[in-house]
Each structure stands twice: as C-alpha cells, then as structure tokens.
Protein backbone atom coordinates (compact mmCIF):
# COMPACT_ATOMS: atom_id res chain seq x y z
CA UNK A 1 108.33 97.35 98.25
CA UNK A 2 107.02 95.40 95.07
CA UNK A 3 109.47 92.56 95.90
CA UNK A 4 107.70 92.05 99.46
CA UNK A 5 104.08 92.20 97.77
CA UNK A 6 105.13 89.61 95.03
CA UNK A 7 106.68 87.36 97.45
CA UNK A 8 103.91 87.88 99.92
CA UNK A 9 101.17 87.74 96.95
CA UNK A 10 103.06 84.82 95.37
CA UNK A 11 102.64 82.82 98.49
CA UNK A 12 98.91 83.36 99.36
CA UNK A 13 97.66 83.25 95.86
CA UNK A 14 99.45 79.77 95.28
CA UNK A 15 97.64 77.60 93.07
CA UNK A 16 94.16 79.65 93.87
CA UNK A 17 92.78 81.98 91.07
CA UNK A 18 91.69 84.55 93.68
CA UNK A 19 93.45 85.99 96.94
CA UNK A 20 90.95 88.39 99.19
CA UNK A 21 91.73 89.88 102.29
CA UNK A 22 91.00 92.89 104.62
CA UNK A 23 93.20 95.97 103.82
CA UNK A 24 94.45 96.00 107.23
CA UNK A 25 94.88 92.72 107.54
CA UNK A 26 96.17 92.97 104.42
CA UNK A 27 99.05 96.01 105.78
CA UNK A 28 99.92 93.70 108.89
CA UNK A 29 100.72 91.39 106.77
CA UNK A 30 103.33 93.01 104.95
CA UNK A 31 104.16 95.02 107.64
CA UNK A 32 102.94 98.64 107.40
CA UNK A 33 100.09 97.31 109.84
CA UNK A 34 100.84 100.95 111.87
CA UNK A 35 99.17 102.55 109.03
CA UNK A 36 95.88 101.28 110.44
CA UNK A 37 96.09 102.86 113.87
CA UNK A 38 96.79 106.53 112.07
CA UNK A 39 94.38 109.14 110.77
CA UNK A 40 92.27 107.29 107.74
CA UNK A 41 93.23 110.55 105.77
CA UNK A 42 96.99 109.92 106.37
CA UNK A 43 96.79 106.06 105.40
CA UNK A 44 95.03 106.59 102.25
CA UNK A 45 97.82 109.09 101.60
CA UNK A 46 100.38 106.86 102.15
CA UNK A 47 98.60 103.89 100.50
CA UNK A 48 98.40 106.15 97.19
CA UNK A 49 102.03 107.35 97.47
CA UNK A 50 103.73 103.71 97.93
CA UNK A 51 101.43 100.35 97.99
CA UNK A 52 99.62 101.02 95.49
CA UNK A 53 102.07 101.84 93.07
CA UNK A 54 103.93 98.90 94.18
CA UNK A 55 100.84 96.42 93.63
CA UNK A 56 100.53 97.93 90.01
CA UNK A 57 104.31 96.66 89.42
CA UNK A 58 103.61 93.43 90.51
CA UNK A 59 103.66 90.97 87.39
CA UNK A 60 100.75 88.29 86.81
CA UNK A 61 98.72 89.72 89.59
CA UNK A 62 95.64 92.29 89.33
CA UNK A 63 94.37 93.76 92.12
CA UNK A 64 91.10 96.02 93.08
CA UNK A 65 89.55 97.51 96.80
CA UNK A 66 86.05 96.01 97.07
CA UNK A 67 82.95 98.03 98.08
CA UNK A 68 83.75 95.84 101.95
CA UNK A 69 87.22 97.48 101.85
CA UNK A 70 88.82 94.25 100.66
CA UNK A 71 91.74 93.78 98.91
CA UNK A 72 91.30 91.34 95.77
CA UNK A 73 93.83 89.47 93.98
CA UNK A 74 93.61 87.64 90.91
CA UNK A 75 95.71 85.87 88.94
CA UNK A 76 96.12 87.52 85.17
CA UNK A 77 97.14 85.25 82.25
C-alpha cells in the first residue's frame, strides 16, 4: 500500500510544495474509491487500519485531514 501512495503522492506533488485533495477523491484515486459508498463508520475504520498507516511510511511527505475533510500533502525537508 505505501508503494502506491508514494508513487501516486510522488506524481501529484511534483515540483509543488503542497498537494490537497478531497479524501474521496483522494481514495478513487488510489483505488479504494468503494470505501466512499460504505457506512462512514466502516471507512474511517478501514482508513485507520491501512491508509493511514501507509501515508505515515511514506518518506519526504507529511500529511494532515483539514477541518473541509481534505487531504494535505506537503513536502518535508
């Protein structure tokens, strides 16, 4: 799973300091975009049992869930 987010991440970020995007755009994107259409409950279980253990794996990238419920990326040095 961390290999798809840094190759996902790796693209979008680019040469930008800051990546944002929609959590479930976010999950289509890297394919778990059937979370969305679940119970909210059940995706927030899954999201703390897999994705975001995988984002915290991910080298040179920090992440955080905005008050909008977007995903934020930012390059760390």
């Amino acid at each position: 799973m961390s290999e798809v987010l840094y190759s996902h991440l790796l693209k979008r970020l680019g040469e930008k300091p800051i990546y944002m995007r929609s959590l479930p755009g976010f999950l289509r994107d890297i394919g778990l975009g059937y979370l969305t259409e679940g119970e909210p409950k059940r995706m927030t279980e899954i999201l703390k049992r897999t994705v975001y253990p995988a984002l915290d794996v991910v080298k040179g990238v920090q992440y955080q869930l905005d008050k909008q419920g977007n995903l934020v990326f930012i390059h760390k040095d």
